[in-house]
PDB file of N, CA and C in Angstrom:
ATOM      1  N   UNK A   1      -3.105 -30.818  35.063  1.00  0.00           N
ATOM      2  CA  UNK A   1      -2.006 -30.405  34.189  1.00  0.00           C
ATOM      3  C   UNK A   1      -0.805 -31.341  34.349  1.00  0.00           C
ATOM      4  N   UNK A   2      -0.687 -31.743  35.724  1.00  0.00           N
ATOM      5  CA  UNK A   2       0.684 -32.309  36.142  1.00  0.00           C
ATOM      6  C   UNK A   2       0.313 -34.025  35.100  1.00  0.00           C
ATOM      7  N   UNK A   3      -0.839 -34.780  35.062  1.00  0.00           N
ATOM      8  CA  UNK A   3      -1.185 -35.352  34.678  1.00  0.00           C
ATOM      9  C   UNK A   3      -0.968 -35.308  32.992  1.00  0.00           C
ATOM     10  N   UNK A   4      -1.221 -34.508  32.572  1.00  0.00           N
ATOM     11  CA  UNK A   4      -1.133 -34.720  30.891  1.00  0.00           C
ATOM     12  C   UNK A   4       0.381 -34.469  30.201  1.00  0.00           C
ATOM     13  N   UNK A   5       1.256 -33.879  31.563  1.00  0.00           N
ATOM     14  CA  UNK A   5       2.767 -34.101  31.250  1.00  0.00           C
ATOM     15  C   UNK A   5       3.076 -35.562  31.738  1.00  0.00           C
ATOM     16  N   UNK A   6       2.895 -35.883  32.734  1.00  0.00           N
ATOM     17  CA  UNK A   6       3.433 -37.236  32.561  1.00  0.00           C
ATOM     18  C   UNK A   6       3.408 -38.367  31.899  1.00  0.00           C
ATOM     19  N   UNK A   7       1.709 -38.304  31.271  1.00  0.00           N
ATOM     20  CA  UNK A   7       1.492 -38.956  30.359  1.00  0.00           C
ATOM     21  C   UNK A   7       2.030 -38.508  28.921  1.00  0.00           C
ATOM     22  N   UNK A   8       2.601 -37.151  28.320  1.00  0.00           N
ATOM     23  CA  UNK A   8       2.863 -36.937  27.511  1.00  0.00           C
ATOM     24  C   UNK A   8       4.549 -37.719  27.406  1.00  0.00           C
ATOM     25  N   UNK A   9       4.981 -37.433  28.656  1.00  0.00           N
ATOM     26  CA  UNK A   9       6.679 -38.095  29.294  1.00  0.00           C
ATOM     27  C   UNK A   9       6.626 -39.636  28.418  1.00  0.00           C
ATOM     28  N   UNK A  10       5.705 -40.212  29.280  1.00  0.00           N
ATOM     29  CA  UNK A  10       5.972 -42.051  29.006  1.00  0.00           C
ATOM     30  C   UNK A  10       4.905 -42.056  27.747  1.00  0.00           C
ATOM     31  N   UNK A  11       4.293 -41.111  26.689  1.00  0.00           N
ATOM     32  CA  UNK A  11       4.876 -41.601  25.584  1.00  0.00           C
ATOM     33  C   UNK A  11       5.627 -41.322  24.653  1.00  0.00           C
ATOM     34  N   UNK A  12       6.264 -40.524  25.033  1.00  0.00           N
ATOM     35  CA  UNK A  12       7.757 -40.136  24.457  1.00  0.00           C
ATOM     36  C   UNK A  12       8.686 -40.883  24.845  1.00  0.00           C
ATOM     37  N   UNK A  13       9.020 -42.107  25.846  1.00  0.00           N
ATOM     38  CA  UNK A  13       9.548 -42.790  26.467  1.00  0.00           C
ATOM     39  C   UNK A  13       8.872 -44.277  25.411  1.00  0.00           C
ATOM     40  N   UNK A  14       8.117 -44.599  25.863  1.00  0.00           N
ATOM     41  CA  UNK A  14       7.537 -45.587  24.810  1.00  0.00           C
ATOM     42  C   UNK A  14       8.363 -45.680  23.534  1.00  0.00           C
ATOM     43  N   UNK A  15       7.783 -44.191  22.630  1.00  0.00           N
ATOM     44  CA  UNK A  15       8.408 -44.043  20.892  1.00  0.00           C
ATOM     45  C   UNK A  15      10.096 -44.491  21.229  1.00  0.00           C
ATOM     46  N   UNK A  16      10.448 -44.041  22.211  1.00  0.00           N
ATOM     47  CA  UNK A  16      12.173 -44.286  22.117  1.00  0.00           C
ATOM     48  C   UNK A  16      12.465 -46.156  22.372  1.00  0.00           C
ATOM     49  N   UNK A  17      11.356 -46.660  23.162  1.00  0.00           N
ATOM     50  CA  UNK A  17      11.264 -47.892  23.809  1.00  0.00           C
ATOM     51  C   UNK A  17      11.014 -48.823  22.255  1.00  0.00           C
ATOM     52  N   UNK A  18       9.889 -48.788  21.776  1.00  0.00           N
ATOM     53  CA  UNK A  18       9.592 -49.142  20.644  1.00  0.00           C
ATOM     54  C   UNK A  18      10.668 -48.876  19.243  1.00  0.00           C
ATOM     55  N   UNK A  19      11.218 -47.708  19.313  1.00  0.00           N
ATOM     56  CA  UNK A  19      12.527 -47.342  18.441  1.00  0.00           C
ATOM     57  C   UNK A  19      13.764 -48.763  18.205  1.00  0.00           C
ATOM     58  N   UNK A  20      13.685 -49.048  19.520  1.00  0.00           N
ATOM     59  CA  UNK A  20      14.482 -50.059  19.867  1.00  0.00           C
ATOM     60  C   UNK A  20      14.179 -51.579  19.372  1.00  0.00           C
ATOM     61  N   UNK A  21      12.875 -51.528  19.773  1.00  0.00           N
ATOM     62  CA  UNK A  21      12.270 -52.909  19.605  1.00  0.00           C
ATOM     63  C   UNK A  21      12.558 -53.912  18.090  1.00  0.00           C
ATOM     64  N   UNK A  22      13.565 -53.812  18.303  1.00  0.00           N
ATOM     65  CA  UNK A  22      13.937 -55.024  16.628  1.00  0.00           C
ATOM     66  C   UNK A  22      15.559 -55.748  17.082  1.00  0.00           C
ATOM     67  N   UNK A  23      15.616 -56.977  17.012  1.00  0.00           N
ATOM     68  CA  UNK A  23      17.081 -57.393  16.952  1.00  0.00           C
ATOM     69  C   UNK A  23      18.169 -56.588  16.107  1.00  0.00           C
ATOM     70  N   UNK A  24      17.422 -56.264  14.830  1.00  0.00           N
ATOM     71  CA  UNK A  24      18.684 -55.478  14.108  1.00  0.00           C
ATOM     72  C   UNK A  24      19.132 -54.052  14.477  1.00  0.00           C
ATOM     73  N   UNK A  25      18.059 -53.835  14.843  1.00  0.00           N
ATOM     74  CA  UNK A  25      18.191 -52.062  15.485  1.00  0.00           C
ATOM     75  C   UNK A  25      19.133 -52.417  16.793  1.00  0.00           C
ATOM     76  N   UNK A  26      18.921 -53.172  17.626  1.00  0.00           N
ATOM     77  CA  UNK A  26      19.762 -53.327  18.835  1.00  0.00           C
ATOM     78  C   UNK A  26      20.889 -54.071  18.376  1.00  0.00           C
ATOM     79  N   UNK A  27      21.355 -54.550  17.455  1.00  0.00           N
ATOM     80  CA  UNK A  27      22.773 -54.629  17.318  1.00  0.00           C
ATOM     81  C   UNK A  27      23.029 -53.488  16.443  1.00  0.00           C
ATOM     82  N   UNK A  28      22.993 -52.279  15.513  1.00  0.00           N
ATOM     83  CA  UNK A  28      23.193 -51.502  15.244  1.00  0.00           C
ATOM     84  C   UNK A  28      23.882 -50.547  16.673  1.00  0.00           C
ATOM     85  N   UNK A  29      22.586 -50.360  17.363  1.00  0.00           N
ATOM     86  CA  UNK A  29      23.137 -49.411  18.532  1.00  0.00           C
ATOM     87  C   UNK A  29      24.209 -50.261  19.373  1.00  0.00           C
ATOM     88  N   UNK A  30      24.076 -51.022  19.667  1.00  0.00           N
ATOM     89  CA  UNK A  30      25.680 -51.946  19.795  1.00  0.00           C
ATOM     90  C   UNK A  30      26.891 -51.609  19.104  1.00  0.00           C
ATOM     91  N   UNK A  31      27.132 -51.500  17.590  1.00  0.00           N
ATOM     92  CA  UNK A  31      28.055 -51.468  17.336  1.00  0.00           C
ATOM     93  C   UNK A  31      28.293 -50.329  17.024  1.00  0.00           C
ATOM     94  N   UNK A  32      27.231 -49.226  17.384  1.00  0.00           N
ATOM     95  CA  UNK A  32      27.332 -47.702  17.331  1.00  0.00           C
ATOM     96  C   UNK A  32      27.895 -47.544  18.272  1.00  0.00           C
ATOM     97  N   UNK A  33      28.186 -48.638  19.756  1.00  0.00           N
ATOM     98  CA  UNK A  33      28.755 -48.011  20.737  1.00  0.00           C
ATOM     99  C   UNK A  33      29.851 -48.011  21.000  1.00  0.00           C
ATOM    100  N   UNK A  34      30.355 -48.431  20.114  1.00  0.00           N
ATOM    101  CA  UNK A  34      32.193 -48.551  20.095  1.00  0.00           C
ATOM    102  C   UNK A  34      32.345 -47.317  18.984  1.00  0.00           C
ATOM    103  N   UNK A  35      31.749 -46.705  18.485  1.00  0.00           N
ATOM    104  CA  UNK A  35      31.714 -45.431  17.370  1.00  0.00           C
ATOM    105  C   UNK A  35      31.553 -45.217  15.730  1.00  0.00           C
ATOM    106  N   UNK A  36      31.526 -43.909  15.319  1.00  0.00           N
ATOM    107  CA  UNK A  36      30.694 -44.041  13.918  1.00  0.00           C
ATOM    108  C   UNK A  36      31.033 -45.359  13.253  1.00  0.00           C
ATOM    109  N   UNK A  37      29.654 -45.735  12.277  1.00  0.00           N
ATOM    110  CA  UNK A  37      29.991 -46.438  11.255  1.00  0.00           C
ATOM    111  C   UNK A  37      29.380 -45.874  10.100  1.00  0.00           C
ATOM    112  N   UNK A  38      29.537 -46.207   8.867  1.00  0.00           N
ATOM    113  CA  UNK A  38      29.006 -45.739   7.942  1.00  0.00           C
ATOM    114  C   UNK A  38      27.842 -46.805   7.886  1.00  0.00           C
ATOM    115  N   UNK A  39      26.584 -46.978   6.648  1.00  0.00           N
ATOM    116  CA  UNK A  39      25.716 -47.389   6.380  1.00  0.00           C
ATOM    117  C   UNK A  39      26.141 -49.100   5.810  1.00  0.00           C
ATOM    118  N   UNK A  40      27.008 -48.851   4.818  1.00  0.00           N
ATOM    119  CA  UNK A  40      27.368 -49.976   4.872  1.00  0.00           C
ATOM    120  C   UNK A  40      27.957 -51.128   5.641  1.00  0.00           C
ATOM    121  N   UNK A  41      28.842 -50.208   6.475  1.00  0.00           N
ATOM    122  CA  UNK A  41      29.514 -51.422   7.518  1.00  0.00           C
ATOM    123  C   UNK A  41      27.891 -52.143   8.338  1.00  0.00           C
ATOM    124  N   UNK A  42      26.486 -50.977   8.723  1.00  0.00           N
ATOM    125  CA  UNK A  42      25.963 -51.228   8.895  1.00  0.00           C
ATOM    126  C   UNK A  42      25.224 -52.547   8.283  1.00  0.00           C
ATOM    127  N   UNK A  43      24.946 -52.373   7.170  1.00  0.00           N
ATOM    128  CA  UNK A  43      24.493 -53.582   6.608  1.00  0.00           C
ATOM    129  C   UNK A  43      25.032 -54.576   6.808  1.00  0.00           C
ATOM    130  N   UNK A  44      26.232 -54.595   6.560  1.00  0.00           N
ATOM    131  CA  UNK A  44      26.889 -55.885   6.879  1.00  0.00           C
ATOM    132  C   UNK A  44      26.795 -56.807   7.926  1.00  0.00           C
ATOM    133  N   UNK A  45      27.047 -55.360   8.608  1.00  0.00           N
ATOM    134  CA  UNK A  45      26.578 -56.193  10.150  1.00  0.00           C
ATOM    135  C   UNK A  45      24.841 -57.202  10.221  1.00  0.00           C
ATOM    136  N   UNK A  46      24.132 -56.405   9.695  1.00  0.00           N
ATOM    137  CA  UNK A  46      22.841 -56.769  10.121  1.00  0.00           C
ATOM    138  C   UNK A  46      22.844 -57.884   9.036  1.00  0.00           C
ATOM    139  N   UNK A  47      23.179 -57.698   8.332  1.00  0.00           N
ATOM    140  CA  UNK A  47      23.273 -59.044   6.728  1.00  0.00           C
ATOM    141  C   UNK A  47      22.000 -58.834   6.118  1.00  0.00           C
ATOM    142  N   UNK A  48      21.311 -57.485   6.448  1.00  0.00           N
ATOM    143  CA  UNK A  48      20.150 -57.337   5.323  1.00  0.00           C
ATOM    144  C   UNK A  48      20.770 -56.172   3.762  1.00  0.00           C
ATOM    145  N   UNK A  49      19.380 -56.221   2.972  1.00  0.00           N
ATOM    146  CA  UNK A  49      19.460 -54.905   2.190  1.00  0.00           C
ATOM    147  C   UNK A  49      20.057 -53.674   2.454  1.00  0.00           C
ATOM    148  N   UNK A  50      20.310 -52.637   1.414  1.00  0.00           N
ATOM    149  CA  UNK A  50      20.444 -51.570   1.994  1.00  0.00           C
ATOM    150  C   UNK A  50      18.962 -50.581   2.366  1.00  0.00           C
ATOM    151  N   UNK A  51      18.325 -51.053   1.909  1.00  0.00           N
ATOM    152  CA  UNK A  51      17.013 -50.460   1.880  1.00  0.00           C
ATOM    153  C   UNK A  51      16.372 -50.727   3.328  1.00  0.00           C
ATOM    154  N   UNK A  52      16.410 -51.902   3.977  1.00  0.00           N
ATOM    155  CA  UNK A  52      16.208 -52.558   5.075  1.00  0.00           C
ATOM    156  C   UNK A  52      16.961 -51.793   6.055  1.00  0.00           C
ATOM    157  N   UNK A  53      17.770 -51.738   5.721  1.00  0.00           N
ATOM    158  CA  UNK A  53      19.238 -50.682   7.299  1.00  0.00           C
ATOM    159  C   UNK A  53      18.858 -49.364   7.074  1.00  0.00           C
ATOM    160  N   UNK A  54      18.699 -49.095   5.280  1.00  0.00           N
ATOM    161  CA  UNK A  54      17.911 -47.566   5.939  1.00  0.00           C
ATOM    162  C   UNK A  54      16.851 -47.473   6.560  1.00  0.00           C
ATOM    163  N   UNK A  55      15.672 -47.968   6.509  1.00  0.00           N
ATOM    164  CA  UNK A  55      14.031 -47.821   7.198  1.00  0.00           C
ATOM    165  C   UNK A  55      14.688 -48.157   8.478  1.00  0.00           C
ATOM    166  N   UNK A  56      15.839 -48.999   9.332  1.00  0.00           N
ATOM    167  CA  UNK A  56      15.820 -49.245  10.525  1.00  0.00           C
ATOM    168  C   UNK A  56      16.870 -48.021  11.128  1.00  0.00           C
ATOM    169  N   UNK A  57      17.453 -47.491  10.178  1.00  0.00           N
ATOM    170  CA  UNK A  57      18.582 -46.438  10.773  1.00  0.00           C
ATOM    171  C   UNK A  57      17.198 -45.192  10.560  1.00  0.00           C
ATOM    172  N   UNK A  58      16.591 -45.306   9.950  1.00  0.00           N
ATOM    173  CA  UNK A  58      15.332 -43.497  10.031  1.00  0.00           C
ATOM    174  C   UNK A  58      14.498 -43.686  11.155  1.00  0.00           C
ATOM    175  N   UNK A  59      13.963 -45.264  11.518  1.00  0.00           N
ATOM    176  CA  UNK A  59      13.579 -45.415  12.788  1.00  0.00           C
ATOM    177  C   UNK A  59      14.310 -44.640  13.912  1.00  0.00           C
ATOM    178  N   UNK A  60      15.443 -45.329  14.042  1.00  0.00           N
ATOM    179  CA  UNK A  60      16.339 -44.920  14.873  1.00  0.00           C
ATOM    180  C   UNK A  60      16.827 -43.003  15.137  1.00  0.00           C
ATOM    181  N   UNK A  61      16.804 -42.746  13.891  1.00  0.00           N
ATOM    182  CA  UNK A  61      17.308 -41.561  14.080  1.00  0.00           C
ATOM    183  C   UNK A  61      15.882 -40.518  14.399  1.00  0.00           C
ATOM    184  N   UNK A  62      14.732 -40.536  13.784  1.00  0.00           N
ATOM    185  CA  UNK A  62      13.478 -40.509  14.308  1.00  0.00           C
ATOM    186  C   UNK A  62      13.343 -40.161  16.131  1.00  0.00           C
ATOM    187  N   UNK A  63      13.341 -41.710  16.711  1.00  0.00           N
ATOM    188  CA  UNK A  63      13.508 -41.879  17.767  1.00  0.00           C
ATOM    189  C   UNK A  63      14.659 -40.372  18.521  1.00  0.00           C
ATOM    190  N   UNK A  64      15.641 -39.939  18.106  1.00  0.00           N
ATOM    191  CA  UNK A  64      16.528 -39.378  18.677  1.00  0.00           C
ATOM    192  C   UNK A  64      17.660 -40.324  19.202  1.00  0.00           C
ATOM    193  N   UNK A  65      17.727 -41.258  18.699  1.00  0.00           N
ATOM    194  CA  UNK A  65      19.109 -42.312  19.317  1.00  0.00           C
ATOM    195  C   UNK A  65      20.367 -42.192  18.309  1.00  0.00           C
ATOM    196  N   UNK A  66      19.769 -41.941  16.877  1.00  0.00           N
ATOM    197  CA  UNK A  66      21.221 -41.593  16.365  1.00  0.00           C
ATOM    198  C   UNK A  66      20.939 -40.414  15.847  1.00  0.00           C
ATOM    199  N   UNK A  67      22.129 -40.086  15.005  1.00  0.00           N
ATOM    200  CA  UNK A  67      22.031 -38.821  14.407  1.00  0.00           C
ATOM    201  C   UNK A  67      23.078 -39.228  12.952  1.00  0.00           C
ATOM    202  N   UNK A  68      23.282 -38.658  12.097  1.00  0.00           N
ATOM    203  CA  UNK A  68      24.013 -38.838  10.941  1.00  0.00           C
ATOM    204  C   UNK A  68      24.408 -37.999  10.210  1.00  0.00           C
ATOM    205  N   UNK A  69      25.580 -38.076   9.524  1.00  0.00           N
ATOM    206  CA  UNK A  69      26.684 -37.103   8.718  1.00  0.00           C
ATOM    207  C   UNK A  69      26.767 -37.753   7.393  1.00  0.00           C
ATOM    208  N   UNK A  70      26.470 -36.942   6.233  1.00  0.00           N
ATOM    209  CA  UNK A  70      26.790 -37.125   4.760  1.00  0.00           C
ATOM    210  C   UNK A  70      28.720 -36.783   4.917  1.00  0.00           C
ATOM    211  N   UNK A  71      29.053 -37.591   4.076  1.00  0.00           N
ATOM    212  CA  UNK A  71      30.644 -37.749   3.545  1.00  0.00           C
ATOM    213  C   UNK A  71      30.973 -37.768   2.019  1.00  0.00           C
ATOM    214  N   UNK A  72      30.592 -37.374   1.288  1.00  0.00           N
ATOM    215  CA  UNK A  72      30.546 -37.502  -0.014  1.00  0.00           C
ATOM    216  C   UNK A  72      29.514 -38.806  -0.433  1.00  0.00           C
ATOM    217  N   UNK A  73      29.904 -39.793  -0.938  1.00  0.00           N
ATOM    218  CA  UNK A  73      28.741 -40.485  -1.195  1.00  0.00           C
ATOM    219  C   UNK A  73      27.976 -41.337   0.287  1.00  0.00           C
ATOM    220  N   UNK A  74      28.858 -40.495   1.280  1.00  0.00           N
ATOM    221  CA  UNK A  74      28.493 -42.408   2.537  1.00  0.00           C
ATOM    222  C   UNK A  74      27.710 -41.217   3.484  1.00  0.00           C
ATOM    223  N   UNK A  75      27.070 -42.409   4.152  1.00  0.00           N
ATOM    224  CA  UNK A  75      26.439 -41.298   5.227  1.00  0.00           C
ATOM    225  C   UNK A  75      26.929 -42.216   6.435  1.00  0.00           C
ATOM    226  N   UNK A  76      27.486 -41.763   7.553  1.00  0.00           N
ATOM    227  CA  UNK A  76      27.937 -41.955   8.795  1.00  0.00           C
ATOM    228  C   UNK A  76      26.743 -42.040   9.647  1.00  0.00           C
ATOM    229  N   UNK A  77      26.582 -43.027  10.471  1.00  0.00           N
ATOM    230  CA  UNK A  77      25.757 -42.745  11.676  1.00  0.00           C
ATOM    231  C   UNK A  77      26.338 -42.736  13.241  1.00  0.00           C
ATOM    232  N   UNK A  78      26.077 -41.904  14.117  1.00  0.00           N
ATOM    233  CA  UNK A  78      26.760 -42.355  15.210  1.00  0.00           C
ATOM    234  C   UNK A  78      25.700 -41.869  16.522  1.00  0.00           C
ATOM    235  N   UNK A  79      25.513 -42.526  17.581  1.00  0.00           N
ATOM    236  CA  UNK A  79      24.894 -42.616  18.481  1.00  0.00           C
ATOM    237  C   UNK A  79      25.115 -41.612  19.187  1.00  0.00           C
ATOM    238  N   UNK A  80      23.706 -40.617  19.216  1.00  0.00           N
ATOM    239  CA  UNK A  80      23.120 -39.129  20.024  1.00  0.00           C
ATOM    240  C   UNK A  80      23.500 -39.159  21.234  1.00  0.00           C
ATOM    241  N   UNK A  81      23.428 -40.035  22.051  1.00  0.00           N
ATOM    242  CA  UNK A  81      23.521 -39.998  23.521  1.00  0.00           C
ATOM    243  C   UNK A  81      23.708 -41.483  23.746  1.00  0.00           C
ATOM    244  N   UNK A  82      25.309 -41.451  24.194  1.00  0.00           N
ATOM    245  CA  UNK A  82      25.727 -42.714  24.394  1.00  0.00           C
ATOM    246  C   UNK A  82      25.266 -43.460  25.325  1.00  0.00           C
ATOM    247  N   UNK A  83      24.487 -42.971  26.488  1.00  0.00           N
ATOM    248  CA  UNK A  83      24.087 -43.663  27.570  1.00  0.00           C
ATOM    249  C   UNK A  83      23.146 -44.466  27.052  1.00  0.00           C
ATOM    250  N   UNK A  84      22.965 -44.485  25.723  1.00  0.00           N
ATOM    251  CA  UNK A  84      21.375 -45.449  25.812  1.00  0.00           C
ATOM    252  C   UNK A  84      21.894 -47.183  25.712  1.00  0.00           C
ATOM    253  N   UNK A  85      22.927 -47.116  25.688  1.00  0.00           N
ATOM    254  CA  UNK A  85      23.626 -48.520  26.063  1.00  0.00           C
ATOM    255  C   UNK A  85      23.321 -49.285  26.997  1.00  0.00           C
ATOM    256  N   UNK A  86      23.206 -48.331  28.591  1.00  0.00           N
ATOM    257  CA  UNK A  86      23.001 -48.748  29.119  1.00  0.00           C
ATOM    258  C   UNK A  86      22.023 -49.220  29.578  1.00  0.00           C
ATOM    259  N   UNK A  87      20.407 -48.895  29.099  1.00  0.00           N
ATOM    260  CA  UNK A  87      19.501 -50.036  29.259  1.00  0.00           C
ATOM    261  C   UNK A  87      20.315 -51.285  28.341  1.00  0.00           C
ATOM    262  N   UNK A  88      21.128 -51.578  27.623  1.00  0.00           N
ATOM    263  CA  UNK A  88      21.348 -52.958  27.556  1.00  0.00           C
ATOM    264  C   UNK A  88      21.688 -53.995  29.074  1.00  0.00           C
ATOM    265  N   UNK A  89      22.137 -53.639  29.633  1.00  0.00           N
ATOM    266  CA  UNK A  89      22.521 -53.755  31.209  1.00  0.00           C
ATOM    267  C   UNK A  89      21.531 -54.127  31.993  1.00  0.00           C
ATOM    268  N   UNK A  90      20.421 -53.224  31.558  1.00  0.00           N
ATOM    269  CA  UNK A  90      19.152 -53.503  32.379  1.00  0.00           C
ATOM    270  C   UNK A  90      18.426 -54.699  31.923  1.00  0.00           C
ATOM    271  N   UNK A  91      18.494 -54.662  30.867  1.00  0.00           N
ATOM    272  CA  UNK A  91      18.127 -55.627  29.705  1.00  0.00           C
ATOM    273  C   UNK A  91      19.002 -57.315  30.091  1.00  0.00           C
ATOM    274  N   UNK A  92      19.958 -57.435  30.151  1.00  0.00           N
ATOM    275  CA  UNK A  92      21.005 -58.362  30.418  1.00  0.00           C
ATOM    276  C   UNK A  92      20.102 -58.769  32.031  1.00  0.00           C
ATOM    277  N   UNK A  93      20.099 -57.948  33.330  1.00  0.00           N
ATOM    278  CA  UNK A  93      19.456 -57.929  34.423  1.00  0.00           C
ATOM    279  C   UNK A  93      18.460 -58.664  34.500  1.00  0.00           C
ATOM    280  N   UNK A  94      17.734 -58.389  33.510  1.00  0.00           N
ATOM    281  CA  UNK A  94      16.380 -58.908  33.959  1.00  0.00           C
ATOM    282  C   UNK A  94      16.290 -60.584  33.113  1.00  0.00           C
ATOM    283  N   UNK A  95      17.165 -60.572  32.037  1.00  0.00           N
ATOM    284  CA  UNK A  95      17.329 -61.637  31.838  1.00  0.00           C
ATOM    285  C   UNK A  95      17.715 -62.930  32.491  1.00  0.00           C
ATOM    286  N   UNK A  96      19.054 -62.649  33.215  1.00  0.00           N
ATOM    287  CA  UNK A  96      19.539 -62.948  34.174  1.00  0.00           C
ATOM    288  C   UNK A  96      18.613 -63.315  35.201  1.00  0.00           C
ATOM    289  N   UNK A  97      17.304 -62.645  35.659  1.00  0.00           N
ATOM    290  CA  UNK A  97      16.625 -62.938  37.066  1.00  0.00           C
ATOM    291  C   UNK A  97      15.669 -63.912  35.993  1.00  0.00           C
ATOM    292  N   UNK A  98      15.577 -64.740  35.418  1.00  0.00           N
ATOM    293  CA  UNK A  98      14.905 -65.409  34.774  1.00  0.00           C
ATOM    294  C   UNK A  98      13.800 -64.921  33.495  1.00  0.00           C
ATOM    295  N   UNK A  99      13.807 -63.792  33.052  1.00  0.00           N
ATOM    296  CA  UNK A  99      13.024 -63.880  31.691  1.00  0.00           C
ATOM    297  C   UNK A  99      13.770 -64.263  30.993  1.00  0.00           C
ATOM    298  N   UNK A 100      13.074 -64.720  29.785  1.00  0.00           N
ATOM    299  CA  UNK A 100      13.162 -65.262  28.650  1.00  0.00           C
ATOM    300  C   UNK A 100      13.764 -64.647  27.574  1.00  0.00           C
TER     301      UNK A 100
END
């Protein structure tokens, strides 16, 4: 039993791991971490479509990393649990000890 929770754990850990896995998604949650933006500022940032920032913001929100608010025509996104920043850190770390 103890077995098919842990394995159920790391892949629920994975989906959030993989959530991540795109340059544009990780500067999104970047600039989610200074606080809300709407969809568009999003785009901008990423310099794609809007169609493109949505499939990567439903990823994301999917995952449980963001969450989002309708405003009349805009929809706001802002980051569920701010700590997930900090695997950037870890990320920076291991770079630092020589990966690529």
């Amino acid at each position: 039993m103890q077995e098919i929770v842990t394995a159920n754990r790391f892949e629920a850990r994975a989906r959030v791991v993989k959530a991540m896995a795109h340059s544009s998604r990780l500067m999104m949650i970047d600039e989610l971490s200074r606080g809300e933006r709407c969809v568009c500022d999003l785009r901008e940032l990423v310099g794609a479509d809007m169609s493109t920032v949505s499939k990567h913001l439903s990823v994301l929100k999917k995952a449980g990393i963001v969450e989002d608010e309708r405003r009349g025509k805009q929809i706001y996104y802002r980051l569920r649990v701010p700590c997930v920043v900090n695997f950037f850190h870890c990320i920076e770390s291991v770079l630092e000890a020589g990966g690529k």
